[in-house]
N, C-alpha and C. Protein backbone atom coordinates (compact mmCIF):
# COMPACT_ATOMS: atom_id res chain seq x y z
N UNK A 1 -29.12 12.62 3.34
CA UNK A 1 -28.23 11.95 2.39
C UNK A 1 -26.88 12.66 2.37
N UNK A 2 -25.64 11.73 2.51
CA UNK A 2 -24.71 12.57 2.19
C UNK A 2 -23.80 11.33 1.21
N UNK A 3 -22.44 12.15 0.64
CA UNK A 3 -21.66 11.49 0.06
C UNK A 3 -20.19 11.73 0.79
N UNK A 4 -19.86 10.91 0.69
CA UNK A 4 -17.89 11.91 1.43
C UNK A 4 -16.98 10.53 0.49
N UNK A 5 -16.47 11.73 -0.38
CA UNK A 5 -15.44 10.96 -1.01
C UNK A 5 -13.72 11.05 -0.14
N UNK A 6 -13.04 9.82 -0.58
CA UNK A 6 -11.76 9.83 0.08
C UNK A 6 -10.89 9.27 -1.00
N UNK A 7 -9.39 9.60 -0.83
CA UNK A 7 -8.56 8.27 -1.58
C UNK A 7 -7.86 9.47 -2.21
N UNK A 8 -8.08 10.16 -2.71
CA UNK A 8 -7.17 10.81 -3.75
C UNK A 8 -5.76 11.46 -2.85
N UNK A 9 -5.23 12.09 -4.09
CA UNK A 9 -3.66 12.73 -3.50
C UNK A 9 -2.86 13.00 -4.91
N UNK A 10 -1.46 12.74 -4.77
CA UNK A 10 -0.65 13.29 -5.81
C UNK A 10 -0.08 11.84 -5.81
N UNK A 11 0.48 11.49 -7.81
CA UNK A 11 0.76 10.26 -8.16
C UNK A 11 1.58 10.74 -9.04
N UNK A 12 2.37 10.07 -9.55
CA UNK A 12 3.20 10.13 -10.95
C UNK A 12 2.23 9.75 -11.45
N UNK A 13 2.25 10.10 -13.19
CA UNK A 13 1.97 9.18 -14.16
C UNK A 13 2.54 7.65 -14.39
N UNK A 14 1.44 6.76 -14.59
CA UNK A 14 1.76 5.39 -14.50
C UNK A 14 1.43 4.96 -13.43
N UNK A 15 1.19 5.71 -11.52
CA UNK A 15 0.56 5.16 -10.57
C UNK A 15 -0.77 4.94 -10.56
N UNK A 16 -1.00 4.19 -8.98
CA UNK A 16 -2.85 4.33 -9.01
C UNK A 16 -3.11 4.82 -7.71
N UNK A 17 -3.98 4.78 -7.50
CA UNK A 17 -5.20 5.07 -6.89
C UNK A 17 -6.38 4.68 -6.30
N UNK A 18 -6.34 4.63 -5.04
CA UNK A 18 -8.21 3.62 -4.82
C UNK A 18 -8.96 4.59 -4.23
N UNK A 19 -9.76 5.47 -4.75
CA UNK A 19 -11.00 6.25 -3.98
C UNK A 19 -12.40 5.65 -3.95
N UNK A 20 -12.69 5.90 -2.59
CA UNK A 20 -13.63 5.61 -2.08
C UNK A 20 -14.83 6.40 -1.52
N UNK A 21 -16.06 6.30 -2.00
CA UNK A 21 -17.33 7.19 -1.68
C UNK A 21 -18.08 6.44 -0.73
N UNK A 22 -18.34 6.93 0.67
CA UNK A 22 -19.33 6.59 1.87
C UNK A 22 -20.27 7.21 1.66
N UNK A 23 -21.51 6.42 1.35
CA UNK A 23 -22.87 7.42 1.53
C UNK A 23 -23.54 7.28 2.69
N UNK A 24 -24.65 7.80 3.03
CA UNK A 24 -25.39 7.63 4.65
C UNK A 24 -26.28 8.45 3.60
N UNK A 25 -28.07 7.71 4.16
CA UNK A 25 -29.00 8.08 4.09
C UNK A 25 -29.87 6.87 3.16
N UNK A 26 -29.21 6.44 2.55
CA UNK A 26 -29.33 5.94 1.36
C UNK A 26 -28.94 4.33 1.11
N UNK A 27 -29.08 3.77 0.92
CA UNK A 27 -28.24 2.06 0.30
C UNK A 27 -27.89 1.85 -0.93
N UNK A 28 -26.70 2.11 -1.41
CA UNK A 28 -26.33 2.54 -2.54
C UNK A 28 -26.54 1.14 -3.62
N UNK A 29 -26.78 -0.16 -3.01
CA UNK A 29 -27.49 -0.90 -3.69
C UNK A 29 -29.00 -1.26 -4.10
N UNK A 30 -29.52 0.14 -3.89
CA UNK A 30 -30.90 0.64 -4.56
C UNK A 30 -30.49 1.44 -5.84
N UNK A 31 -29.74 2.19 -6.21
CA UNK A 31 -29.37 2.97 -6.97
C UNK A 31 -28.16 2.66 -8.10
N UNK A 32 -28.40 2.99 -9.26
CA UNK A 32 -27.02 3.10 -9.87
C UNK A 32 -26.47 4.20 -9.71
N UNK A 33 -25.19 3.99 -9.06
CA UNK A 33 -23.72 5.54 -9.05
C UNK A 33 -22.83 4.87 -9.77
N UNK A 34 -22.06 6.25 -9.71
CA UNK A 34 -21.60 6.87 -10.64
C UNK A 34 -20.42 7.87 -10.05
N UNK A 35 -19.58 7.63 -10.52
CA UNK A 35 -17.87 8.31 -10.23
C UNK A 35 -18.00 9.54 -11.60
N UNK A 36 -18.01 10.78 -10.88
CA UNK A 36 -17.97 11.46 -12.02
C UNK A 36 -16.42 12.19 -11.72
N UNK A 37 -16.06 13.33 -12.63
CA UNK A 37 -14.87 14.27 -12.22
C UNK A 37 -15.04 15.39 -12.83
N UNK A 38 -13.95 16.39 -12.36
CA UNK A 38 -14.38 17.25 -12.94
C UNK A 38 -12.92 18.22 -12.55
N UNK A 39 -12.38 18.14 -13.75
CA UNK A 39 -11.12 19.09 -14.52
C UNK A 39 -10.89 20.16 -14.18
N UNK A 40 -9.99 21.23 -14.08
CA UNK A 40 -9.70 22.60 -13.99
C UNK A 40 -10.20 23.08 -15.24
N UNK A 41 -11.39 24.36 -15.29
CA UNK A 41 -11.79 24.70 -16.37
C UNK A 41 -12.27 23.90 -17.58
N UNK A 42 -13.44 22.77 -16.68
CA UNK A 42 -13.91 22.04 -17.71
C UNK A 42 -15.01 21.06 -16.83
N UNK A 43 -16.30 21.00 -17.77
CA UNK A 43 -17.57 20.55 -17.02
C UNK A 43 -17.21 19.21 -16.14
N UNK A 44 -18.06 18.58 -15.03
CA UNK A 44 -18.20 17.60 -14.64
C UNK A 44 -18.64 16.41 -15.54
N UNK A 45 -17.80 15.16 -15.30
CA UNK A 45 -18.25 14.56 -16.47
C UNK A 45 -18.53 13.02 -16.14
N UNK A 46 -19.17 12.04 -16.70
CA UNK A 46 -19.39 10.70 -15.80
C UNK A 46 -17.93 9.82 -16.07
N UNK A 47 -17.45 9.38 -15.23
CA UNK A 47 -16.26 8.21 -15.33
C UNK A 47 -16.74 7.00 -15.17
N UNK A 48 -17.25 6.53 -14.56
CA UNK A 48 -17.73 5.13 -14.37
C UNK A 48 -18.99 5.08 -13.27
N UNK A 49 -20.19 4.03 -13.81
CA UNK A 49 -20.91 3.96 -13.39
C UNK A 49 -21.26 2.15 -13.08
N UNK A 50 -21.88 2.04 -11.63
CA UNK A 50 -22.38 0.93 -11.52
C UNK A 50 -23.62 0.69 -11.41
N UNK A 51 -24.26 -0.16 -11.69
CA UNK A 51 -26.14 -0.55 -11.73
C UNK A 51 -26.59 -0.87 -10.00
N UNK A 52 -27.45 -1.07 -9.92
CA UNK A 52 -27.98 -1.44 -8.62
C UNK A 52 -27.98 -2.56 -8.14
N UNK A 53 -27.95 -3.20 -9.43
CA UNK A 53 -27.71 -4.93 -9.33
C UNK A 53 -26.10 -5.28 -8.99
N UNK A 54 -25.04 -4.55 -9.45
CA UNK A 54 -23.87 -4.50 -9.92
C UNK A 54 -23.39 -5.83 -10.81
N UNK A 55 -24.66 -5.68 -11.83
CA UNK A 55 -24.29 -7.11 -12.56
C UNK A 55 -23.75 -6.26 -13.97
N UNK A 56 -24.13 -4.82 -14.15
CA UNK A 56 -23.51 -3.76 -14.95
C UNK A 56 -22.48 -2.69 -14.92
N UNK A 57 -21.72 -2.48 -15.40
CA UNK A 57 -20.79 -1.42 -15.61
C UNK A 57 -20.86 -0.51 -16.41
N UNK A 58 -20.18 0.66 -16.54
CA UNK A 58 -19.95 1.58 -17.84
C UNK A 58 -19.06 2.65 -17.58
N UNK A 59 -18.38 2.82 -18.42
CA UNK A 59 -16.65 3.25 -18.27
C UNK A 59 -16.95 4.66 -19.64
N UNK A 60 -16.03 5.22 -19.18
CA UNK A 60 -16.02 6.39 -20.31
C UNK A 60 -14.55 5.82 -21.23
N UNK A 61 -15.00 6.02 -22.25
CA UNK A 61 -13.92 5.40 -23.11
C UNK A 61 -12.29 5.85 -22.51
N UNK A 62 -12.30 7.08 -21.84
CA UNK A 62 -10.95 7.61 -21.72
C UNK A 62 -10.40 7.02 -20.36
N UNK A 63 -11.45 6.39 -20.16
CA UNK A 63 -10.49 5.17 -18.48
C UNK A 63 -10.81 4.26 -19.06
N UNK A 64 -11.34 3.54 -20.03
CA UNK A 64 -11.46 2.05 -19.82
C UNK A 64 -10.54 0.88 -19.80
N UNK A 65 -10.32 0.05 -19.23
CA UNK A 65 -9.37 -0.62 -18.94
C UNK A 65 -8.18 0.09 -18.06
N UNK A 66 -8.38 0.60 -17.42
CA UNK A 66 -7.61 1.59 -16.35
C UNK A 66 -8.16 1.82 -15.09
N UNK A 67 -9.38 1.85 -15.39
CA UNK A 67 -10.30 2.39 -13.89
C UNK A 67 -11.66 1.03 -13.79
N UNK A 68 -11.58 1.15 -12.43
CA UNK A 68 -12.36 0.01 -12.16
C UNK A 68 -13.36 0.31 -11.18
N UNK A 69 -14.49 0.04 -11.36
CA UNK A 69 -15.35 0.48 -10.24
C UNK A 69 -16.17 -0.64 -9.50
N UNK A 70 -16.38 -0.54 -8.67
CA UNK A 70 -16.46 -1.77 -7.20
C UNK A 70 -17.56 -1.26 -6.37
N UNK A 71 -18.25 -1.94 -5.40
CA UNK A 71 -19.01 -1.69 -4.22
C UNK A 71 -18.79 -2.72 -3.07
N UNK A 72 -18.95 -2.30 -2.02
CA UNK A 72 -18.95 -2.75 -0.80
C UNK A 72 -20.93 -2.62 -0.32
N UNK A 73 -21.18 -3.92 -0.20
CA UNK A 73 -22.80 -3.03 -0.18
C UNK A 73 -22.73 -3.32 1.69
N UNK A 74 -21.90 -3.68 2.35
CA UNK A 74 -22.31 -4.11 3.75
C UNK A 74 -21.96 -2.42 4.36
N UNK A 75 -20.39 -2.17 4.09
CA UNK A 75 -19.67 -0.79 4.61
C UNK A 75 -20.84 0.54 3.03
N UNK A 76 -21.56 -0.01 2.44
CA UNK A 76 -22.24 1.25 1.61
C UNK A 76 -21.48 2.15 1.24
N UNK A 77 -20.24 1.72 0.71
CA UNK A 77 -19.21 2.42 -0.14
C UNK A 77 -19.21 2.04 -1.65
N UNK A 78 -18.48 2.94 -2.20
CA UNK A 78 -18.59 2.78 -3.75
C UNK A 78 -16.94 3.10 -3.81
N UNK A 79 -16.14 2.10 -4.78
CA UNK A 79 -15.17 2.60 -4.91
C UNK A 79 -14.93 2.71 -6.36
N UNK A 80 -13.49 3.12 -6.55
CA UNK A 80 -12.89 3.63 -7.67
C UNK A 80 -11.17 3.30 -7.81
N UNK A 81 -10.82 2.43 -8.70
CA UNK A 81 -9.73 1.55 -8.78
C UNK A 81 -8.88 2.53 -10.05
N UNK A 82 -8.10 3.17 -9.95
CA UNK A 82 -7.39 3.82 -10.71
C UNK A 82 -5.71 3.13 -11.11
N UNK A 83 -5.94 3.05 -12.36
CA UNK A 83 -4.83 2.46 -12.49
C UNK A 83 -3.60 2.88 -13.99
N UNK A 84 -2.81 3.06 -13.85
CA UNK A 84 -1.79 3.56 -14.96
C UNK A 84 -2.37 5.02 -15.62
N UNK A 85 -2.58 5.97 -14.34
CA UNK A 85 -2.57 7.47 -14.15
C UNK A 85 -2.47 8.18 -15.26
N UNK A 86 -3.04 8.84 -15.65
CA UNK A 86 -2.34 10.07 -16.64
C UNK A 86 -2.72 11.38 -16.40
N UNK A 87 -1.47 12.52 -16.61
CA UNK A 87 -2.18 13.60 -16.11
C UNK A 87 -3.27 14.26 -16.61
N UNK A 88 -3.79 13.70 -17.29
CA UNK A 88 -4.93 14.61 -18.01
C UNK A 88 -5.85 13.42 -16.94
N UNK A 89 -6.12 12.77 -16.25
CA UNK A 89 -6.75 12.23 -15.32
C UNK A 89 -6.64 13.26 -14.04
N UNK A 90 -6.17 14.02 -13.89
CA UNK A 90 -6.41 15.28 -12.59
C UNK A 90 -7.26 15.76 -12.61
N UNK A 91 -8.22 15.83 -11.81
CA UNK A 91 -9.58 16.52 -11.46
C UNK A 91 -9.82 16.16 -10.36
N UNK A 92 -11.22 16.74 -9.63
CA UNK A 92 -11.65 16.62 -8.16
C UNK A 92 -12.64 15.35 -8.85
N UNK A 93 -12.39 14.33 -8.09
CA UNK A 93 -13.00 13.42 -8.63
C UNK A 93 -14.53 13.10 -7.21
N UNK A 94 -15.93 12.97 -7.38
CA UNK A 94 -17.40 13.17 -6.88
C UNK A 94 -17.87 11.58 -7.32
N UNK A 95 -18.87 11.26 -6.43
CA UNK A 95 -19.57 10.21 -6.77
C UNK A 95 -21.09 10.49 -6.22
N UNK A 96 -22.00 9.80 -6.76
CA UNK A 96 -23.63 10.35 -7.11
C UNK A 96 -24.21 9.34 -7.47
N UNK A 97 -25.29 9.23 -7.28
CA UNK A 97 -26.39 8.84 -8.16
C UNK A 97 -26.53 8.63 -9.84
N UNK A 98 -26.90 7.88 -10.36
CA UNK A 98 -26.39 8.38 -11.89
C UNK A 98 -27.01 9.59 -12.48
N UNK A 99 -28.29 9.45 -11.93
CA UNK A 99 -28.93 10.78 -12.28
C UNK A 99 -28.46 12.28 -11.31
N UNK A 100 -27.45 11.83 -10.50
CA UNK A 100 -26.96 13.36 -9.78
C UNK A 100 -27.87 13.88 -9.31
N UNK A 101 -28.93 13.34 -8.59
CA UNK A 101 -29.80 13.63 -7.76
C UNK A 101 -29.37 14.59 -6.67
N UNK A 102 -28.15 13.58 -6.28
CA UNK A 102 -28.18 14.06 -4.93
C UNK A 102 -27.00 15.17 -4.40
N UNK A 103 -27.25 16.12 -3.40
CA UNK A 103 -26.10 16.79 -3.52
C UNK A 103 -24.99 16.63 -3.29
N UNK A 104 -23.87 17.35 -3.61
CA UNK A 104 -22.41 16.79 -4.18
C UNK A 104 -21.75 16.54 -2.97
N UNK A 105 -21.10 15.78 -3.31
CA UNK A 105 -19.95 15.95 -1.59
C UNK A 105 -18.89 16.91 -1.64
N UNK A 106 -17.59 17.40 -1.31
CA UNK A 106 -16.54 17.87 -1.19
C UNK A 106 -15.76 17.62 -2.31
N UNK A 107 -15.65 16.11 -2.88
CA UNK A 107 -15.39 15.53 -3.68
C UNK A 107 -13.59 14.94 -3.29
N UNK A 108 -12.66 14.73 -3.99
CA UNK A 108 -11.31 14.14 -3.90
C UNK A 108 -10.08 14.84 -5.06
N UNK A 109 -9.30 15.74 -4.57
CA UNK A 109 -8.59 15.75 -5.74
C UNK A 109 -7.78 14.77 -5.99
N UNK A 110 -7.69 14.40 -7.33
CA UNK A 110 -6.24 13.94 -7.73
C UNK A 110 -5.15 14.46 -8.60
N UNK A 111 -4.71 14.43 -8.03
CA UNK A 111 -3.43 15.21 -9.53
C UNK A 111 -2.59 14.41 -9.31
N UNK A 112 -2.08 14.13 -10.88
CA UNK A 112 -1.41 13.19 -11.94
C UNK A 112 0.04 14.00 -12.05
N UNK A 113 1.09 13.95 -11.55
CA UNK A 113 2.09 14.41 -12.23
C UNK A 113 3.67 14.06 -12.61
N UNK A 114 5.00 14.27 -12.63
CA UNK A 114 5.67 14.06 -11.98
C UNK A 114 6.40 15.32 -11.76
């Protein structure tokens, strides 16, 4: 099983963002994932999660309506639609399993600035 996240970089505040998680091992439409991140000096935390069905969503109140989360089930990618940036949105942003089963990838930074 692996994960390899991509997409991130440096944005102003107010830009976006599309990151994208490739898994191998796995069919990520067996599973609900999950876009987590994780801050300078501060735990990993869930951002958005999709169901297996992808007939469900769930957003952390501090992206909602900002971040959008998507799947590709043919290419077995999971993406992540970032939109109207803020810097307190900078972190290495990881995607998983919802239960974080599986081990982490490299993950994606983003930093928010101008």
């Amino acid at each position: 099983v692996q994960l390899v996240e991509s997409g991130g970089g440096w944005v102003q505040p107010g830009g976006s963002l599309r990151l994208a998680c490739t898994a191998s091992g796995f069919a990520i439409n067996r599973y609900a994932m999950t876009w987590y991140r994780q801050a300078p000096g501060r735990g990993r935390e869930p951002v958005a999660t999709i169901t297996l069905t992808g007939l469900s969503i769930d957003y952390a109140s501090s992206v909602k309506g900002r971040f959008f989360i998507s799947r590709d089930i043919m290419k077995n990618t999971v993406y992540l639609q970032m939109n109207s940036l803020k810097p307190e949105d900078t972190a290495v942003y990881y995607c998983n399993m919802r239960d974080a089963s599986q081990s982490w990838g490299q993950g994606t930074q983003v930093t928010v600035s101008s």
